[in-house]
Protein backbone atom coordinates (compact mmCIF):
# COMPACT_ATOMS: atom_id res chain seq x y z
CA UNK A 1 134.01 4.32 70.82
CA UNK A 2 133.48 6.56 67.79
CA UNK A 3 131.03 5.14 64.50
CA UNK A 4 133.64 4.47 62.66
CA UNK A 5 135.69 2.55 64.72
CA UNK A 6 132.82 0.73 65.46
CA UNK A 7 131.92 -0.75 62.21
CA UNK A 8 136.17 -1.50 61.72
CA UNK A 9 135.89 -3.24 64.68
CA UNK A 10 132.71 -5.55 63.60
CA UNK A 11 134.32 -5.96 60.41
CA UNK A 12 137.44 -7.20 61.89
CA UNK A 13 135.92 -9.50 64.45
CA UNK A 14 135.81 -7.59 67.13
CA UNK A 15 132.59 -7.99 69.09
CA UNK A 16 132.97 -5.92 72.00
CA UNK A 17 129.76 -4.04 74.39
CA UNK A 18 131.33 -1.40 73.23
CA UNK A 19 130.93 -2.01 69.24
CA UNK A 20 127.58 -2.46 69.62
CA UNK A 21 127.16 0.55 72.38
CA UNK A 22 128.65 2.86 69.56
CA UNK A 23 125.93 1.41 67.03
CA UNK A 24 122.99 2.32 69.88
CA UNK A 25 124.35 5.63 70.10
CA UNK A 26 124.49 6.43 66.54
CA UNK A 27 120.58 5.79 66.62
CA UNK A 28 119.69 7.77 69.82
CA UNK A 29 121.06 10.84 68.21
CA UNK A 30 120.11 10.50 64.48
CA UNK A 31 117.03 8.63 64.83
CA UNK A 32 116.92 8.17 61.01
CA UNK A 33 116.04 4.67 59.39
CA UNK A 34 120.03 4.45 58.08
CA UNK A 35 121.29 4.65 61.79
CA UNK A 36 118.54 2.06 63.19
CA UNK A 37 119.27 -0.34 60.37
CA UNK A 38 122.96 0.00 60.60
CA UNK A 39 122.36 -1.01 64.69
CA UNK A 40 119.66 -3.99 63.76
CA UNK A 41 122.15 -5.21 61.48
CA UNK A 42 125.12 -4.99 64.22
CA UNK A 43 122.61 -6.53 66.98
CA UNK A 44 122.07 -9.39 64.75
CA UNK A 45 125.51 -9.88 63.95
CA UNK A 46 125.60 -10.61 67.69
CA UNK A 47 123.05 -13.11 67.86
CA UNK A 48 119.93 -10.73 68.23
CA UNK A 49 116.87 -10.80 66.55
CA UNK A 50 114.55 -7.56 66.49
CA UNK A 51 113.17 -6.72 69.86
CA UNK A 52 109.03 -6.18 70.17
CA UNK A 53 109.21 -2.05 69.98
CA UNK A 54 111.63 -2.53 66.97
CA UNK A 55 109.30 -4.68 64.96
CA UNK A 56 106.79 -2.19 65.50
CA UNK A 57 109.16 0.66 64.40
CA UNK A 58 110.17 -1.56 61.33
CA UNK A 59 106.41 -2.31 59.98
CA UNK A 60 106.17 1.73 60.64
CA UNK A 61 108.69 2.23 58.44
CA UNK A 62 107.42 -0.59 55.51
CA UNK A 63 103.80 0.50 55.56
CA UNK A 64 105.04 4.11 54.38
CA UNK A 65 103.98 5.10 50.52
CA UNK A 66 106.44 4.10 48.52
CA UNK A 67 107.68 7.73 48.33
CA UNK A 68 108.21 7.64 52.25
CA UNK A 69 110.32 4.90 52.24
CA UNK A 70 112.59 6.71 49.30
CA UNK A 71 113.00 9.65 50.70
CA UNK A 72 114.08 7.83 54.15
CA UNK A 73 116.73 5.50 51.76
CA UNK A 74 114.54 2.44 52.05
CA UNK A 75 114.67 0.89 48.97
CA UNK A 76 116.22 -1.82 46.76
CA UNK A 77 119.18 -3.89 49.40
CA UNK A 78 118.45 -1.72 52.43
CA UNK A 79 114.65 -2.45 51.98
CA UNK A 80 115.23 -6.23 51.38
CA UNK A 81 117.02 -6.18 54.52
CA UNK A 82 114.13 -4.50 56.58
CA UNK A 83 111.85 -7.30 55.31
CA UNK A 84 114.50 -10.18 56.08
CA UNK A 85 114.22 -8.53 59.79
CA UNK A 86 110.62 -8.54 59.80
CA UNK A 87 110.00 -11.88 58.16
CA UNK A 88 112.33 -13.38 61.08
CA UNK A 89 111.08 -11.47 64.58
CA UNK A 90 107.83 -12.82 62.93
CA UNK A 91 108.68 -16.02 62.00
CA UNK A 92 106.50 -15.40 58.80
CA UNK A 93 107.41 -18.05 56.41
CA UNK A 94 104.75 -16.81 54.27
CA UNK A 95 106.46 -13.53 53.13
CA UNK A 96 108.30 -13.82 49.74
CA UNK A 97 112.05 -13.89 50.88
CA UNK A 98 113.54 -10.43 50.62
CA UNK A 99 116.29 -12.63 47.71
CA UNK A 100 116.68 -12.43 44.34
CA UNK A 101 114.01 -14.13 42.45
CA UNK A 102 115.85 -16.81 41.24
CA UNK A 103 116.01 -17.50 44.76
CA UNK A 104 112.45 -16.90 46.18
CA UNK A 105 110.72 -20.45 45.91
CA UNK A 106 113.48 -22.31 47.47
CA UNK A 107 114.54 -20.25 50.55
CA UNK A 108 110.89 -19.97 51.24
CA UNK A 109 110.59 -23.48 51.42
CA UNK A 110 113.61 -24.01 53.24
CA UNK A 111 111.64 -21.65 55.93
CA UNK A 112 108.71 -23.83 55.74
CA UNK A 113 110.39 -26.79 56.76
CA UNK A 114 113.03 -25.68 59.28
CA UNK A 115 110.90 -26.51 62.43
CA UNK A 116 110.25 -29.82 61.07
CA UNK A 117 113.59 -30.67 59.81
CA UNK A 118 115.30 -28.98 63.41
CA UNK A 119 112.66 -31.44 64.77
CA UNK A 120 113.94 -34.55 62.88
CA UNK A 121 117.60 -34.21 62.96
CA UNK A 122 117.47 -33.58 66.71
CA UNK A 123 115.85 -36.83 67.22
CA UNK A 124 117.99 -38.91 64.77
CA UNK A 125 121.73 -37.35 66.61
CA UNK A 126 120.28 -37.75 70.24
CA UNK A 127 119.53 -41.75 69.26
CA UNK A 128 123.07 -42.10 67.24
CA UNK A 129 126.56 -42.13 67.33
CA UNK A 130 127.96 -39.05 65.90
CA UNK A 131 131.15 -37.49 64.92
CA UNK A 132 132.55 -33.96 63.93
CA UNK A 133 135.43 -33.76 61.54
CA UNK A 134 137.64 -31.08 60.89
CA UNK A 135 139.89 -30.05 57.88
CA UNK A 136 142.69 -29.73 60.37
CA UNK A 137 145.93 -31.35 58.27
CA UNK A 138 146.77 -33.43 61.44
CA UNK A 139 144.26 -35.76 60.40
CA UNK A 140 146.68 -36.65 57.68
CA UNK A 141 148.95 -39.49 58.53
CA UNK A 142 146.76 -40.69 61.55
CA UNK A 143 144.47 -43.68 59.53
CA UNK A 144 141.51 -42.62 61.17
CA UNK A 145 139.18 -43.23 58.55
CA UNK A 146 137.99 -46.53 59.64
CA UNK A 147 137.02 -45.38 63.06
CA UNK A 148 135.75 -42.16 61.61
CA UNK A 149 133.62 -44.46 59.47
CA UNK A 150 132.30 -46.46 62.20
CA UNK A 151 130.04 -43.78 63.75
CA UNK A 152 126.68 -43.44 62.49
CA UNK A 153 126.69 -39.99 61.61
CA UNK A 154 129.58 -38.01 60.22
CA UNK A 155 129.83 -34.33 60.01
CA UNK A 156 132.24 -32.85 58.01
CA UNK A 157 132.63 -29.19 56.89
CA UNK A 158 133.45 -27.37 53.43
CA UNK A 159 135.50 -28.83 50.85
CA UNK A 160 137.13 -31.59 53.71
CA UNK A 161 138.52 -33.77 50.48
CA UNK A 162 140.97 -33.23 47.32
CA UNK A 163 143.52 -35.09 45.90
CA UNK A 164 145.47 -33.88 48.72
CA UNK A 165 143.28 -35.94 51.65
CA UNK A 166 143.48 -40.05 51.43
CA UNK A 167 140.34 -41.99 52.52
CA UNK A 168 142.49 -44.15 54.99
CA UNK A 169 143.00 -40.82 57.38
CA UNK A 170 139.79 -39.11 56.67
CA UNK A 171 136.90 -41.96 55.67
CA UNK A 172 134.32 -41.29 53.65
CA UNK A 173 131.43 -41.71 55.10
CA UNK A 174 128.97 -38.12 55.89
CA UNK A 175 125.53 -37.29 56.86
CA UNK A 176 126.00 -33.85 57.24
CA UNK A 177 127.67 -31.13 55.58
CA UNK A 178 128.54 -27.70 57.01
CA UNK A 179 128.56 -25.17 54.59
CA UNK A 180 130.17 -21.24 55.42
CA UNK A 181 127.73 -18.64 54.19
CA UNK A 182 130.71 -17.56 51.49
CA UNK A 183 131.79 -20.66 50.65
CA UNK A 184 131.53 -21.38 46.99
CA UNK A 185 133.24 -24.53 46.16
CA UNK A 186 132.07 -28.31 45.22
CA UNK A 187 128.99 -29.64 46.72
CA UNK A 188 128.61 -33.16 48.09
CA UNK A 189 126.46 -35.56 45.95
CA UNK A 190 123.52 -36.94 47.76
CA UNK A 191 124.21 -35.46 51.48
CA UNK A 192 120.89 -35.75 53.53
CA UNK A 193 121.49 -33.07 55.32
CA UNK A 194 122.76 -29.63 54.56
CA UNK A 195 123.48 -26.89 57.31
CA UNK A 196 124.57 -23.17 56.60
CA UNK A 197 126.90 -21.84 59.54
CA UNK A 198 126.27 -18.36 60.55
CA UNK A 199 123.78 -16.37 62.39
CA UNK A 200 120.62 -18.19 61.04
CA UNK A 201 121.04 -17.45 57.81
CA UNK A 202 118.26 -18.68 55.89
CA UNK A 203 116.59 -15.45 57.22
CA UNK A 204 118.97 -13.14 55.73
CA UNK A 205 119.88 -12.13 52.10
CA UNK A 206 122.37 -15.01 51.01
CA UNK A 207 122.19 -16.87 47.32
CA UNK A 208 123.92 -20.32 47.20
CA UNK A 209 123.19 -20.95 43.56
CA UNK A 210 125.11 -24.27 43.94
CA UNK A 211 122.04 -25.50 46.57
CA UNK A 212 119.34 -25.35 43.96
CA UNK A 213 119.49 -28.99 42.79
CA UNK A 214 120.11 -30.21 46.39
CA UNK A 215 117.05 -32.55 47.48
CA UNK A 216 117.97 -32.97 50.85
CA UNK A 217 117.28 -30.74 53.72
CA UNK A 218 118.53 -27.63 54.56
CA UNK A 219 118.62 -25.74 58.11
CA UNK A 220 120.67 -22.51 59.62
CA UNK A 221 122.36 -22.57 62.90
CA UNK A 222 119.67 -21.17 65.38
CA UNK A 223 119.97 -17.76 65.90
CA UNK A 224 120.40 -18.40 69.98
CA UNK A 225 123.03 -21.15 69.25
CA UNK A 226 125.32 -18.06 67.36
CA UNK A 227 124.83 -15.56 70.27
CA UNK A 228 125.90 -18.16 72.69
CA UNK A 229 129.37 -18.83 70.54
CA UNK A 230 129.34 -15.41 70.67
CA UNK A 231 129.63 -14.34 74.02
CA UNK A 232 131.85 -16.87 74.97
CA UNK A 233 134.59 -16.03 72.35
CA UNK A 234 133.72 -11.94 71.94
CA UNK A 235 133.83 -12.91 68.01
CA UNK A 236 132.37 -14.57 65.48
CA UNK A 237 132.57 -18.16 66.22
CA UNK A 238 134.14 -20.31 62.87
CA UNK A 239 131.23 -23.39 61.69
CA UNK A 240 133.44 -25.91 63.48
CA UNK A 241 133.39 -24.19 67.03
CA UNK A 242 129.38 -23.20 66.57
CA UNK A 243 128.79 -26.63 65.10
CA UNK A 244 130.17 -28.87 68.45
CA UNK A 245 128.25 -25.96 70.48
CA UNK A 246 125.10 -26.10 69.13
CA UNK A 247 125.70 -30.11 68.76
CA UNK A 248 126.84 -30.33 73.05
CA UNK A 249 123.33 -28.34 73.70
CA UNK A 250 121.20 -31.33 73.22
CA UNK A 251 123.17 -34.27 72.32
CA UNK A 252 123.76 -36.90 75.04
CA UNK A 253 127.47 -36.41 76.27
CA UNK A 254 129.41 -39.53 75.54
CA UNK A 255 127.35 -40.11 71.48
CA UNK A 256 129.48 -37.11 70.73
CA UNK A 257 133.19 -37.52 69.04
CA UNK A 258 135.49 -34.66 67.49
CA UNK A 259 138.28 -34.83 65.15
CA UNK A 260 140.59 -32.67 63.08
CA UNK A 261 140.92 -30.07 65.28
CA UNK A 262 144.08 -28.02 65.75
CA UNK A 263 146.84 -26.84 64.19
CA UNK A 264 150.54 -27.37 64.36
CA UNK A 265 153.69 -25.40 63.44
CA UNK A 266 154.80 -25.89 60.41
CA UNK A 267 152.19 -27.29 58.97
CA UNK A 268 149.29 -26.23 56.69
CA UNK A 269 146.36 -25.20 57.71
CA UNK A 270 143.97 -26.60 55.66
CA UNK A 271 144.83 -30.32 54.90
CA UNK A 272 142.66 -30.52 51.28
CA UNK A 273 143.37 -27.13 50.08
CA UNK A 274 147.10 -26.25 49.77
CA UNK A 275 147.73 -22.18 51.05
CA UNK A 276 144.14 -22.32 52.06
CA UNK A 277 144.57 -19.57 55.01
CA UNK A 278 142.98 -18.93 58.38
CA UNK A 279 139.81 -16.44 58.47
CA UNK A 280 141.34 -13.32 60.47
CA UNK A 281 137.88 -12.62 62.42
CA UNK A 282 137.86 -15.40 64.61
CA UNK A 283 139.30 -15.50 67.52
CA UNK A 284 141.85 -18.30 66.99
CA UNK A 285 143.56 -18.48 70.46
CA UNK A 286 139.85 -18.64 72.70
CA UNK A 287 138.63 -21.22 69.80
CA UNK A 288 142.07 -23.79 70.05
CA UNK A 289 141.58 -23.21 74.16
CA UNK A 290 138.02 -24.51 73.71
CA UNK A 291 138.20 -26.94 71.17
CA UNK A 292 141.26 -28.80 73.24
CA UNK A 293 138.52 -28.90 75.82
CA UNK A 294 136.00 -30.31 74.14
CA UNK A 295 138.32 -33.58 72.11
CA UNK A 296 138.93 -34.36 75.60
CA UNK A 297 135.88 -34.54 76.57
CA UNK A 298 134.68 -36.30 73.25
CA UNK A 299 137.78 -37.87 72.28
CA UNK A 300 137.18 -40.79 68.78
């Protein structure tokens, strides 16, 4: 596969051995820092953190003179991404975040805690109840809420309510909110616990300017939890499927309940935003497959 098919292909969704084999390649030949970056960046994408010979290559490349590194194109983003890499395969939370400044102070400390707070919420699902709700419209109509209400924690994703949800078919009651890396919309008051889909992304170059009043905890996905969705669906996974993976990993089988999953013809797809469309990267028809799977097996 040629370059730029490659990086059409990642962009699209498609994460084929070949994609990333076409990434490698570009590297062999060119050996430049561009070329090893672009492949870092496409390994990671895949669930990959650096590798012990890379993190040597990449502390080669940031102890250069300042000069060096210009010459080689290492500066400003591409040099905040080098030290995101570093920072991770090291698991330094002491290094300033490679962010804006604005930023700095609370994605370090976001870092700090993540071991801790993994620690804790692990603990409090495998001793409850809990229950994963999707923004699938079939909710609406259904009068789950009570039941949904019932468990003791309730996951729910994105902007889940509007005035076009009613609290009889969706409840009201969350714990945890799932947040998409892009999303910018309304943030729930007073959620304990905050978690950013994606491929671990507190360790990577994201702002979420409507997280800096937050109190509660935040965490990212674990890095190995993403590259398991990953090779299962050859794509990036969406937060519901990676959330009920990462969530089946650990949690006793029958404290685990899913909801608002699917779609049907005719209908929206989103059931609080109206027109709200379907991300084109995922792979829709290996997700629905799974997800059918998985109510069955954890059925409210």
């Amino acid at each position: 596969m040629k370059l730029d098919s490659a990086r059409q292909a990642l962009q699209q969704g498609h994460y084929s051995v070949d994609v990333l084999h076409a990434f490698a390649h570009q590297w062999q030949q060119r050996q430049s820092f561009r070329s090893w970056l672009d492949y870092m960046i496409a390994k990671r994408q895949f669930g990959y953190p650096l590798s012990a010979c890379h993190l040597q290559r990449a502390l080669t490349w940031h102890r250069q003179s300042r000069l060096q590194r210009w010459s080689k194109g290492i500066y400003r983003h591409k040099a905040r991404q080098l030290l995101n890499l570093i920072a991770e395969a090291q698991h330094n939370v002491e290094m300033t975040p490679a962010v804006m400044p604005p930023y700095q102070s609370l994605v370090q400390a976001w870092r700090k805690q993540q071991n801790q707070h993994y620690q804790a919420l692990v603990e409090e699902l495998s001793n409850s109840r809990v229950i994963v709700v999707g923004n699938s419209p079939t909710l609406a109509g259904q009068k789950l809420g009570a039941q949904i209400d019932q468990h003791d924690v309730v996951i729910r994703f994105n902007q889940f309510s509007s005035e076009h949800t009613a609290t009889v078919d969706i409840g009201q009651k969350l714990a945890i909110w799932v947040m998409a890396p892009g999303y910018d919309g309304p943030v729930p008051d007073a959620v304990d616990w905050i978690i950013i889909a994606g491929p671990q992304m507190l360790w990577w170059q994201q702002q979420w300017p409507q997280l800096i009043n937050h109190r509660g905890a935040v965490l990212g996905v674990p890095l190995q939890s993403w590259r398991a969705s990953v090779q299962q669906l050859h794509a990036p996974p969406s937060a519901g499927f990676l959330i009920i993976q990462w969530l089946r990993s650990f949690m006793p089988f029958k404290q685990l309940s899913i909801t608002g999953f699917g779609i049907k013809p005719k209908l929206p797809y989103h059931h609080a935003i109206k027109g709200h469309q379907a991300v084109t990267r995922h792979n829709w028809p290996a997700e629905h497959q799974q997800l059918n799977k998985w109510i069955q097996q954890h059925p409210l």
